[in-house]
N, C-alpha and C. Protein backbone atom coordinates (compact mmCIF):
# COMPACT_ATOMS: atom_id res chain seq x y z
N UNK A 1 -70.88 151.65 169.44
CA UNK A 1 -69.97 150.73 170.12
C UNK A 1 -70.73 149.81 171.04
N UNK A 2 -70.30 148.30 171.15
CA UNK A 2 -70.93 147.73 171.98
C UNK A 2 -69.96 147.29 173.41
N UNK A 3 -69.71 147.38 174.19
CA UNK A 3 -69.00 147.34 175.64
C UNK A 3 -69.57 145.61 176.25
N UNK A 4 -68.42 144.72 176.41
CA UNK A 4 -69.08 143.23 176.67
C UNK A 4 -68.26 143.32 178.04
N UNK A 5 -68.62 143.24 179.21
CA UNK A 5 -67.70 142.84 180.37
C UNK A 5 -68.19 141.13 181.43
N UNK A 6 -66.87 140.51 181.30
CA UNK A 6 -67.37 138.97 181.63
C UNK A 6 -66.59 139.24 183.29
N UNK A 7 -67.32 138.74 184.59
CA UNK A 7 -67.23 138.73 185.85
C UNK A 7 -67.28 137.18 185.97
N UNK A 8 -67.02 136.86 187.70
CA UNK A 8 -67.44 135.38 187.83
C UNK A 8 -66.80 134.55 188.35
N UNK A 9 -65.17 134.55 187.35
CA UNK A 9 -64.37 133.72 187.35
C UNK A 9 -64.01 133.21 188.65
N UNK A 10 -63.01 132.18 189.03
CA UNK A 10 -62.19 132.22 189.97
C UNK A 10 -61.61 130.55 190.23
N UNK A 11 -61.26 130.55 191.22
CA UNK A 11 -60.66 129.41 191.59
C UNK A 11 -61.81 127.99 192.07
N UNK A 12 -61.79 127.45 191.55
CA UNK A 12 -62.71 126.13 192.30
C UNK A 12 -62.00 124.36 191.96
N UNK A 13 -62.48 123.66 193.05
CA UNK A 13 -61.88 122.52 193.23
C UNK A 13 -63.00 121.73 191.92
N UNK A 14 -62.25 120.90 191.56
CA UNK A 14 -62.83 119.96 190.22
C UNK A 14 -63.95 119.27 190.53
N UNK A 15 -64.93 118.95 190.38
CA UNK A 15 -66.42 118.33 190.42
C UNK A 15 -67.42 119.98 191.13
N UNK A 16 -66.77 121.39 191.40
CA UNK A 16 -67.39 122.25 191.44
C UNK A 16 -68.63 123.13 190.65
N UNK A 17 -68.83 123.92 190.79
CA UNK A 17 -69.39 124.73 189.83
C UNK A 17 -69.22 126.32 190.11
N UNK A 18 -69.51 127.19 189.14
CA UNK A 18 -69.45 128.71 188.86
C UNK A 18 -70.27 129.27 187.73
N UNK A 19 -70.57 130.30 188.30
CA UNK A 19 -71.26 130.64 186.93
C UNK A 19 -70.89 132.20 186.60
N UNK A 20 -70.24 132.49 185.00
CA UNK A 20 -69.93 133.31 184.50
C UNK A 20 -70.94 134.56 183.98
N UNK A 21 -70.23 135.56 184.25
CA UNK A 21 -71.64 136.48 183.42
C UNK A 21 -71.03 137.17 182.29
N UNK A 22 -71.78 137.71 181.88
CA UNK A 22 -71.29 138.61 180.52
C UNK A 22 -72.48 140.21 180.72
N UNK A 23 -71.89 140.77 180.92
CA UNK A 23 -73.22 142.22 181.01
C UNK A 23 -72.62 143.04 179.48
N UNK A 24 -73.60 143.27 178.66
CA UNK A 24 -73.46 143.69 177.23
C UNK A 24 -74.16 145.60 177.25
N UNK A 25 -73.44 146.13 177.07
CA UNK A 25 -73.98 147.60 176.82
C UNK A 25 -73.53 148.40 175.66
N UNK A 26 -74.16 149.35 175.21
CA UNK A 26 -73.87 150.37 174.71
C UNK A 26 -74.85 150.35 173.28
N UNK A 27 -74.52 149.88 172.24
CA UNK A 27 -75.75 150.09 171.31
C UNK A 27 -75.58 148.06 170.67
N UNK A 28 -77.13 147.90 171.72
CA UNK A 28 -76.79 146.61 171.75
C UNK A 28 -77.77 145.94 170.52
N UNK A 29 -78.84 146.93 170.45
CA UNK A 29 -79.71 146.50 168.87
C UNK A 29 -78.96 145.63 168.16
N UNK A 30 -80.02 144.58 167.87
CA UNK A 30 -79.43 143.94 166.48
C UNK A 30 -78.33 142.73 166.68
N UNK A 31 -77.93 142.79 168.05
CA UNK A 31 -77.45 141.69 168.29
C UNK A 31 -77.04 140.51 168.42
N UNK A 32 -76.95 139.62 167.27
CA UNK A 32 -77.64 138.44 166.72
C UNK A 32 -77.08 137.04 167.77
N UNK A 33 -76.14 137.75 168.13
CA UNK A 33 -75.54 136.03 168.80
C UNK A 33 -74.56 136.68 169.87
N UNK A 34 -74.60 136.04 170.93
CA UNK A 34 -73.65 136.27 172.15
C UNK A 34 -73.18 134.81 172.94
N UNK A 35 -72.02 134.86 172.67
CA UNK A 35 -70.96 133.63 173.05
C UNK A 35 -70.08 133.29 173.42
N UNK A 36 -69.61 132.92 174.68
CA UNK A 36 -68.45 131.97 175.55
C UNK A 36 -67.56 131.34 174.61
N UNK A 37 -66.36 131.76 174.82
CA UNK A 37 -65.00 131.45 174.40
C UNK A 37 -64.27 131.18 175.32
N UNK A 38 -63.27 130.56 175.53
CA UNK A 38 -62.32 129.60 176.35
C UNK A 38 -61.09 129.60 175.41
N UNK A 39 -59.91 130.10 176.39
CA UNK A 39 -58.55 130.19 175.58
C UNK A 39 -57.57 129.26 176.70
N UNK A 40 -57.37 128.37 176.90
CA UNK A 40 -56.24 127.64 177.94
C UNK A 40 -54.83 128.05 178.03
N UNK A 41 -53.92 127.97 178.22
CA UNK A 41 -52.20 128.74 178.03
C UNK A 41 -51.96 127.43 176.93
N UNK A 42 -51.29 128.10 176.23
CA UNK A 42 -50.87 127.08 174.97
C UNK A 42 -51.55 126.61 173.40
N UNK A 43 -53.08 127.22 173.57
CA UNK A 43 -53.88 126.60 173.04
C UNK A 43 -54.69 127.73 172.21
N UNK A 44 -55.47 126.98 171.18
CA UNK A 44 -56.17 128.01 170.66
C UNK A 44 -57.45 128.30 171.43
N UNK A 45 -57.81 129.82 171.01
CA UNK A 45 -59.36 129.71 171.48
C UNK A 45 -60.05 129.09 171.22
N UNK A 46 -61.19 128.55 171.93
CA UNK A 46 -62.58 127.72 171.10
C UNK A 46 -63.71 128.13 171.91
N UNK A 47 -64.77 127.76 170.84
CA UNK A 47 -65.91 128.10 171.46
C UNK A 47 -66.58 127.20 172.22
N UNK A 48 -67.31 127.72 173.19
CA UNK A 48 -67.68 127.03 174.51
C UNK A 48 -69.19 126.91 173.88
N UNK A 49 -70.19 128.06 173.85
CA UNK A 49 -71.28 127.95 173.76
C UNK A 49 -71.79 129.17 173.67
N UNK A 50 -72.76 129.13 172.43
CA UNK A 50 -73.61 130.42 172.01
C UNK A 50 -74.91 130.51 171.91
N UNK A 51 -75.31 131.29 172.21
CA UNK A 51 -77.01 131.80 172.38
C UNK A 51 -77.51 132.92 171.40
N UNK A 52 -78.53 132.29 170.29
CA UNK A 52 -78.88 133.34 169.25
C UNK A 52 -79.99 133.81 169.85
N UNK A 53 -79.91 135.24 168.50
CA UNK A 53 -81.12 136.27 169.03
C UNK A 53 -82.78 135.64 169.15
N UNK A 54 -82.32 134.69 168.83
CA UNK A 54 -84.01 133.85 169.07
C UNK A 54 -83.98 132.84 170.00
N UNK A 55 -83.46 132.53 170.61
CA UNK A 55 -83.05 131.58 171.84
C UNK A 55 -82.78 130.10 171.46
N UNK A 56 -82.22 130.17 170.59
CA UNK A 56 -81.34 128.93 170.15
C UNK A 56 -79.87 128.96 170.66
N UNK A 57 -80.10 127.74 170.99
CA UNK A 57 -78.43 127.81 171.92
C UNK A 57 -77.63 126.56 171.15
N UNK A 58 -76.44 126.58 171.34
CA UNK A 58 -75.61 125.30 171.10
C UNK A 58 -73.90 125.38 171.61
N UNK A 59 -74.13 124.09 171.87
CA UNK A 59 -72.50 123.91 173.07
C UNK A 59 -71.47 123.00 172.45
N UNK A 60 -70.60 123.02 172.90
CA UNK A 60 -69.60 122.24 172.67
C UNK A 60 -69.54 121.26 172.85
N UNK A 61 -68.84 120.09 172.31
CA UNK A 61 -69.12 118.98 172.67
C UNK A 61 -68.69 118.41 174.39
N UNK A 62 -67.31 118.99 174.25
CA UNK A 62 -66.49 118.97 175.14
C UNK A 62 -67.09 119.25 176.73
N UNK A 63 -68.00 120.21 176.63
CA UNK A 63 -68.71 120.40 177.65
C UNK A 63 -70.25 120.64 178.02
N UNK A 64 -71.17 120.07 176.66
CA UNK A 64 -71.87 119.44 176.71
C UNK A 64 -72.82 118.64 178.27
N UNK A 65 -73.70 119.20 178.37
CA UNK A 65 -74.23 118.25 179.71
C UNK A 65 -73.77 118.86 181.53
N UNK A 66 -72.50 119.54 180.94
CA UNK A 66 -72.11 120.03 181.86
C UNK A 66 -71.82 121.58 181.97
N UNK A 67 -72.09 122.42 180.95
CA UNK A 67 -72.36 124.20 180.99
C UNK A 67 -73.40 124.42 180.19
N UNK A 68 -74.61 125.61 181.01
CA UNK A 68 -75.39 125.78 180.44
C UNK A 68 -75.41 127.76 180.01
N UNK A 69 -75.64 127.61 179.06
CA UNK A 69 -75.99 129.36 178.39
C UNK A 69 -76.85 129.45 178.20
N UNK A 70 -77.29 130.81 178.78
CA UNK A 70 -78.40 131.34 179.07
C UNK A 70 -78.62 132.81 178.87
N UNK A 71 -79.19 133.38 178.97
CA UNK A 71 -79.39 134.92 179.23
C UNK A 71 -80.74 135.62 179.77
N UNK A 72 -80.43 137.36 179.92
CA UNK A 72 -81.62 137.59 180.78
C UNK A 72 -81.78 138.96 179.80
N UNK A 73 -82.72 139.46 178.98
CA UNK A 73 -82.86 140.40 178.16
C UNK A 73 -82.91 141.40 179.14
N UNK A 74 -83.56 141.47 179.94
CA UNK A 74 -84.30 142.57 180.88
C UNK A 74 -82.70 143.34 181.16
N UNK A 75 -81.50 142.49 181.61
CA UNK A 75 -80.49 143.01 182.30
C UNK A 75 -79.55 142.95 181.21
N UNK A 76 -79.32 142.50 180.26
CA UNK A 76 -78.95 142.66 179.04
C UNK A 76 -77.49 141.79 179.22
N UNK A 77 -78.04 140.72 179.66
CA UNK A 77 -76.63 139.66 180.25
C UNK A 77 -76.06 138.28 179.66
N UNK A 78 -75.54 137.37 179.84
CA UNK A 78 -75.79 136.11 179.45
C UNK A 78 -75.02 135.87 180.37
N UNK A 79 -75.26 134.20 180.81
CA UNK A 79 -74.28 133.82 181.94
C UNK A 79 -73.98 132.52 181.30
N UNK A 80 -73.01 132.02 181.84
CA UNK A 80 -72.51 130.14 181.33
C UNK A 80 -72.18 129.68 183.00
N UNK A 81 -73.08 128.63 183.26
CA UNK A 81 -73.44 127.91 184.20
C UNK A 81 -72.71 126.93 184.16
N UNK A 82 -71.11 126.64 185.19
CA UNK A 82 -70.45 125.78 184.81
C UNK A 82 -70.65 124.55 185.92
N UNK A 83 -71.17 123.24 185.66
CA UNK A 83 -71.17 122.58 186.58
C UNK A 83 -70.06 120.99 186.12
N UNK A 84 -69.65 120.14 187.35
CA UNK A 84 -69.04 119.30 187.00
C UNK A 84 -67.71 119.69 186.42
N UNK A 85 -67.06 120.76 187.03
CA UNK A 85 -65.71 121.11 186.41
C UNK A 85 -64.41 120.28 186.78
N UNK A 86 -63.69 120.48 185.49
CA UNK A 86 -62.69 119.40 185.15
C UNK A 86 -61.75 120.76 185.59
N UNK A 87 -60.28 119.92 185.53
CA UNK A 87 -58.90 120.93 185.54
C UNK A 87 -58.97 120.96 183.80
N UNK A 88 -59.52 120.33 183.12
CA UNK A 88 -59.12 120.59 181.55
C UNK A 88 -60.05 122.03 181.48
N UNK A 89 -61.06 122.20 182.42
CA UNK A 89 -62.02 123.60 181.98
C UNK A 89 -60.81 124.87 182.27
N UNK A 90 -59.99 124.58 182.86
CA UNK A 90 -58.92 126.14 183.51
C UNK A 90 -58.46 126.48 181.69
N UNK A 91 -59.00 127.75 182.41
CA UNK A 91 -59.04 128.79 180.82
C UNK A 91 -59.13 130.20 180.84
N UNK A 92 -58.80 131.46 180.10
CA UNK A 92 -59.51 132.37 180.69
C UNK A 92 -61.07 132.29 179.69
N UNK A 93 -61.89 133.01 180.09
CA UNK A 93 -63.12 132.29 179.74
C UNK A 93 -63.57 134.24 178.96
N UNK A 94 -64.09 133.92 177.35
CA UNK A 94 -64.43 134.98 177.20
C UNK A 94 -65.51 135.42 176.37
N UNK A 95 -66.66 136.50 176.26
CA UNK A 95 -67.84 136.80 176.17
C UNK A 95 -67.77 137.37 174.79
N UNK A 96 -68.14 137.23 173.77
CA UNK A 96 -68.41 137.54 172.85
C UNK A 96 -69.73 137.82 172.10
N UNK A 97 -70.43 139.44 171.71
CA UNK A 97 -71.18 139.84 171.15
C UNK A 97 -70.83 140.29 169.46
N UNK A 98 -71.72 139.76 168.59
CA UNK A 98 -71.80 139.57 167.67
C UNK A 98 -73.04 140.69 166.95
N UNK A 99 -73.26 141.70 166.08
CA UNK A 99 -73.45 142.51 165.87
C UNK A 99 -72.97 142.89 164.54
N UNK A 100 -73.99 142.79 163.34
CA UNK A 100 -73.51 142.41 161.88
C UNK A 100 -72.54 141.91 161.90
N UNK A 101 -71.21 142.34 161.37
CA UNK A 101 -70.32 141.52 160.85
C UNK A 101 -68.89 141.74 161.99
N UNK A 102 -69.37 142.61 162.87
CA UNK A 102 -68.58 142.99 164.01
C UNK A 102 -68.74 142.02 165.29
N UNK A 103 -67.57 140.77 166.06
CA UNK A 103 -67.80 140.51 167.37
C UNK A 103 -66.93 141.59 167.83
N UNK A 104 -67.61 141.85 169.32
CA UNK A 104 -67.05 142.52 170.20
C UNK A 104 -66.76 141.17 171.50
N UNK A 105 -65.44 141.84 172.05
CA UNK A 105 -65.10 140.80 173.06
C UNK A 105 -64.73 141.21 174.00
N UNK A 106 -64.78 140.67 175.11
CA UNK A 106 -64.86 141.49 176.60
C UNK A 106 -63.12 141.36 176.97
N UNK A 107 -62.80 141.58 178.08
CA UNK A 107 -61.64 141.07 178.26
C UNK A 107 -61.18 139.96 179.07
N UNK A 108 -62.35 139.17 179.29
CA UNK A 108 -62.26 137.67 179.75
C UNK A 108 -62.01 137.57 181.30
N UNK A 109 -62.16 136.52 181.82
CA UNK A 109 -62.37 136.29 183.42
C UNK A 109 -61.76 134.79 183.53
N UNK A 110 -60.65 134.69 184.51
CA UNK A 110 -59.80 133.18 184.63
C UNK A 110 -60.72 132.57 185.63
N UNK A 111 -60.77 131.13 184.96
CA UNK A 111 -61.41 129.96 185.64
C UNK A 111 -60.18 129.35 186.05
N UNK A 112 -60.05 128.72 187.04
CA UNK A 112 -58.82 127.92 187.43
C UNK A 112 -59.20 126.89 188.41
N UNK A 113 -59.09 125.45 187.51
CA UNK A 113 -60.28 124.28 188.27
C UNK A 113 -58.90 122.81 188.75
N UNK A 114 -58.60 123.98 190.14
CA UNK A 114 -57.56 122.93 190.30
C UNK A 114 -58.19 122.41 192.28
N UNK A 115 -57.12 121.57 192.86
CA UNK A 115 -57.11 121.04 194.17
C UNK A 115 -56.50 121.59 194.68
């Protein structure tokens, strides 16, 4: 089993920033890709931005320039570095580990990017 828990979230005024974590445990071998999802009320999920097991990353367009993914092997984490936040970013925001043909998904952390 792999265990994904995303921290972080919270309230911030628009042109802010936050940064999300994701801490990944349990049998994390083999892990090929770990990735930020964003679900808004009303809307479908989409993907924000993912980081492969070789450190290839790629983002969304949407937020592009303005969130960065990253991770730290040692602590077995990834974080999404949100800067320049819009009220369109309010979402709950969620961590996804990928592991053959299995994602595992955390249970997400609310961003809420209002005044």
């Amino acid at each position: 089993q792999v265990q994904v828990v995303e921290s972080g979230g919270g309230l911030v005024q628009p042109g802010g920033s936050l940064r999300l974590s994701c801490a990944v445990s349990g049998r994390i071998s083999s892990i090929s890709m770990l990735g930020w999802y964003r679900q808004a009320p009303g809307k479908q999920r989409e993907l924000v931005a993912t980081i492969h097991s070789g450190g290839s990353t790629d983002t969304a367009d949407s937020v592009k320039g303005r969130f960065t993914i990253s991770r730290d092997n040692a602590k077995n984490t990834v974080y999404l570095q949100m800067n320049s936040l819009k009220p369109e970013d309010t979402a709950v925001y969620y961590c996804r580990a990928t592991r053959g043909a299995i994602g595992h998904w955390g249970q997400g952390t609310q961003v809420t990017v209002s005044s």
